[in-house]
Protein backbone atom coordinates (compact mmCIF):
# COMPACT_ATOMS: atom_id res chain seq x y z
CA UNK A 1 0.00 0.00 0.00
CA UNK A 2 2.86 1.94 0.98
CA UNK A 3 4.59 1.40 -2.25
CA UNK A 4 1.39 2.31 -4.60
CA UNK A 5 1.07 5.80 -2.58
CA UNK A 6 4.76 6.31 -3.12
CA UNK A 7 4.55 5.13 -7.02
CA UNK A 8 1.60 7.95 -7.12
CA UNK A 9 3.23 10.43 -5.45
CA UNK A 10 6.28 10.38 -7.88
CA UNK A 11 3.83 9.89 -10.99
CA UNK A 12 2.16 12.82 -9.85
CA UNK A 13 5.25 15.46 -9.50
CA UNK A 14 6.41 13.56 -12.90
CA UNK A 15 3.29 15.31 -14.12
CA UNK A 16 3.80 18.53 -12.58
CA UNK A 17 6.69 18.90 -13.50
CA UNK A 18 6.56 18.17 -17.20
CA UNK A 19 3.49 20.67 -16.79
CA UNK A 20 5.91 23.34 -15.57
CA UNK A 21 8.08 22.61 -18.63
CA UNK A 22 5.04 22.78 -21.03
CA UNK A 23 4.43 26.16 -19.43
CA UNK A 24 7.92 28.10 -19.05
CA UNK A 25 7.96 26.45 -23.20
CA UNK A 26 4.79 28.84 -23.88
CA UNK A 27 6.18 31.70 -22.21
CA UNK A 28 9.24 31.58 -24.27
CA UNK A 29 6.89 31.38 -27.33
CA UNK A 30 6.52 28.03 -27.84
CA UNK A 31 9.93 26.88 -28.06
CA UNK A 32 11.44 24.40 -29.67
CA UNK A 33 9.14 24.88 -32.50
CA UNK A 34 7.64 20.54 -33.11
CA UNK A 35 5.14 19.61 -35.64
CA UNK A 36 2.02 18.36 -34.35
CA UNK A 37 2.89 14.44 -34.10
CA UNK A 38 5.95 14.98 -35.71
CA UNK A 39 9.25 14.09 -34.15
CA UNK A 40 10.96 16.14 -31.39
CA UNK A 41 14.15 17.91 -32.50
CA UNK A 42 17.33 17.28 -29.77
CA UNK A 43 17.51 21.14 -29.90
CA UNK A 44 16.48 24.49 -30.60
CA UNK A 45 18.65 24.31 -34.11
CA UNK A 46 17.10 21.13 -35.02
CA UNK A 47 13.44 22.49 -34.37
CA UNK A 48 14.53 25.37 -36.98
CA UNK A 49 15.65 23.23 -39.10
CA UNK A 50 12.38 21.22 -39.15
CA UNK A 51 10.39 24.40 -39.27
CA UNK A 52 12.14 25.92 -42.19
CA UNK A 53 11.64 22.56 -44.16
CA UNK A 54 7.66 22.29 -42.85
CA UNK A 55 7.27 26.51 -43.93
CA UNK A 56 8.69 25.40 -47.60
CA UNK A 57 5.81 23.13 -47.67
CA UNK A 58 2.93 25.18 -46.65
CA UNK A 59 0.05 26.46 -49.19
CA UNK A 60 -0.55 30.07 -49.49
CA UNK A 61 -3.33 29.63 -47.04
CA UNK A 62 -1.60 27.88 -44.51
CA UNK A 63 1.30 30.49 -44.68
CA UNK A 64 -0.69 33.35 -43.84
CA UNK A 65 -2.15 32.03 -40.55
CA UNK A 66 1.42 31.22 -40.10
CA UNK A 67 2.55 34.04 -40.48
CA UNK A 68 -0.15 35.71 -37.89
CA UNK A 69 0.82 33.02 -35.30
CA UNK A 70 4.72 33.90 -35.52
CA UNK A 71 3.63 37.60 -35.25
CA UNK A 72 1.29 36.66 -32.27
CA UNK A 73 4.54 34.94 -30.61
CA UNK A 74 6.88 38.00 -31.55
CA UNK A 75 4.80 40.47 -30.21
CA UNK A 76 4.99 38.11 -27.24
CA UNK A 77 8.73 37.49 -27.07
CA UNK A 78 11.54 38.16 -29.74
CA UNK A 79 13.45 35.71 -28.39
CA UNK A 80 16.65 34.72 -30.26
CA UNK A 81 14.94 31.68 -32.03
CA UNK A 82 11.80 33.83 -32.62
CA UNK A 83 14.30 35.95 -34.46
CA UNK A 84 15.32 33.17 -37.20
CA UNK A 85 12.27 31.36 -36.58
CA UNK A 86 10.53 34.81 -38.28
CA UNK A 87 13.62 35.10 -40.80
CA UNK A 88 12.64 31.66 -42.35
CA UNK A 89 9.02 32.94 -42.60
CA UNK A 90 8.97 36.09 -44.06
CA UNK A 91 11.88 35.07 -46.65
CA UNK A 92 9.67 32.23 -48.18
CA UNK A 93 9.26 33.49 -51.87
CA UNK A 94 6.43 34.44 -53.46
CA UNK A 95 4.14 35.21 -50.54
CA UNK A 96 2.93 38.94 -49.83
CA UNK A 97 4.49 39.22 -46.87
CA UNK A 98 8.11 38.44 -48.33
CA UNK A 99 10.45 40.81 -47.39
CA UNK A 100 14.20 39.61 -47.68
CA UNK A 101 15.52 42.73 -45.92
CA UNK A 102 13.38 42.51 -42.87
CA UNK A 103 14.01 39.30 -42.23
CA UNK A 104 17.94 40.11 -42.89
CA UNK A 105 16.86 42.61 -40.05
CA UNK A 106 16.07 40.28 -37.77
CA UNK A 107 18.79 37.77 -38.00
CA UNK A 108 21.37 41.09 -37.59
CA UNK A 109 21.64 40.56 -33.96
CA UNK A 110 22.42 36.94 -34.04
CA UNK A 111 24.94 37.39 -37.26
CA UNK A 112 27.16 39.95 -35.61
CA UNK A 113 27.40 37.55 -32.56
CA UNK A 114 29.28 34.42 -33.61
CA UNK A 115 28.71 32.91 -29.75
CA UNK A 116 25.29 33.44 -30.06
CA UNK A 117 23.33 29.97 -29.43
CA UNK A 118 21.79 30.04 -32.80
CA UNK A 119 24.54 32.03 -34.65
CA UNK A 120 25.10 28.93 -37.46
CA UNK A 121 21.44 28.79 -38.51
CA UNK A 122 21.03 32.37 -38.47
CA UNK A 123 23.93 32.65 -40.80
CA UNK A 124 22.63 29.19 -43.00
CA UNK A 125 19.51 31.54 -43.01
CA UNK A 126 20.95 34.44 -43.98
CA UNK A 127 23.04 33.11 -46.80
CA UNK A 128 19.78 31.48 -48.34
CA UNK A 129 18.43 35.18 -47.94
CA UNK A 130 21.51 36.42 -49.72
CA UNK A 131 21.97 34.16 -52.51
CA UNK A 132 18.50 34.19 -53.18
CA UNK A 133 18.72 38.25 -53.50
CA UNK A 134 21.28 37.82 -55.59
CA UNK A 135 19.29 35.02 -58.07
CA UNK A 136 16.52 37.74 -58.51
CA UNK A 137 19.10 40.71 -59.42
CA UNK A 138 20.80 38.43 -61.94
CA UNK A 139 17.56 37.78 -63.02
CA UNK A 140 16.25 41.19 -63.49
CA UNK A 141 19.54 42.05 -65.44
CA UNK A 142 18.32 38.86 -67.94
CA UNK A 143 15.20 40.68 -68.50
CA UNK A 144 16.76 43.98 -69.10
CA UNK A 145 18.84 42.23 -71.56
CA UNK A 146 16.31 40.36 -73.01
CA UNK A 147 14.25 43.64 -73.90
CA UNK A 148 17.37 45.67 -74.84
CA UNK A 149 17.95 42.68 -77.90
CA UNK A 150 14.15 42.42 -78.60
CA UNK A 151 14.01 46.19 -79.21
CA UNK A 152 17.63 46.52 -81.40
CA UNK A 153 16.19 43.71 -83.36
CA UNK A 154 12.65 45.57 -84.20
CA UNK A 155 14.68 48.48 -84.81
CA UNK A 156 16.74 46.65 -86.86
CA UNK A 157 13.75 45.54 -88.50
CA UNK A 158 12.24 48.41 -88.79
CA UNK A 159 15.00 50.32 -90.48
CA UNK A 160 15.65 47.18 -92.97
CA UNK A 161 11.57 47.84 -93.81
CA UNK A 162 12.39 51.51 -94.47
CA UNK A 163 15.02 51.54 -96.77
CA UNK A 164 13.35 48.59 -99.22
């Protein structure tokens, strides 16, 4: 009898405590980020590293209330991993919220400080950022290109059509 009160008073601060940890996790904003019945990352730069692979995958839909629940937790706490967490969001491509410089805003803090905790994935995410940047500029100069040889070609064309 002795043994099953004992056996119930462990299983019982077991509880509490992981309860505690559930709870100082939500104050922090959630952290580590896990996917509903998904595996749970060793540490805070595996969970990004899940999340930035799960926010690649999203619909447009999906992204937006994302995107208001990581605004929701910043608002909260702009914690260091709320920082890259909100990088790898707003530097998905294509969505309306995109903006490569704030996010390179928010990963500043965390890139000047190579000690920093989450330094290496802030930097991964920042490179991504960069390289990406530098994709769309090389891609702009394409177009420019592109036009600047369709129009000497019609004037080409043009002038050929003139003197005949």
């Amino acid at each position: 009898m002795r043994r099953i009160a004992l056996l119930m008073v462990v299983v019982l601060m077991s509880l509490l405590t992981a309860g505690c940890g559930t709870l100082r996790g939500l104050e922090r904003g959630g952290e580590p980020w896990v996917r509903t019945n998904g595996p749970r990352p060793a540490n805070d730069s595996e969970s990004l590293l899940m999340y930035f692979d799960y926010v690649h995958k999203l619909s447009a839909a999906e992204l937006e209330k994302e995107h208001e629940t990581v605004l929701q937790l910043s608002a909260r706490s702009y914690s260091n991993f709320t920082r890259v967490r909100y990088a790898m969001l707003i530097s998905v491509p294509g969505t309306a919220y995109s903006d490569d410089t704030r996010a390179l805003e928010a990963l500043e803090p965390l890139l000047k400080n190579q000690n920093a905790a989450l330094h290496a994935i802030a930097f991964i995410v920042g490179a991504q950022i960069q390289e990406h940047r530098r994709a769309q500029g090389m891609q702009q100069k394409l177009e420019a290109l592109k036009s600047l040889e369709k129009n000497l070609i019609e004037r080409d064309q043009g002038g050929a059509t003139r003197q005949r």
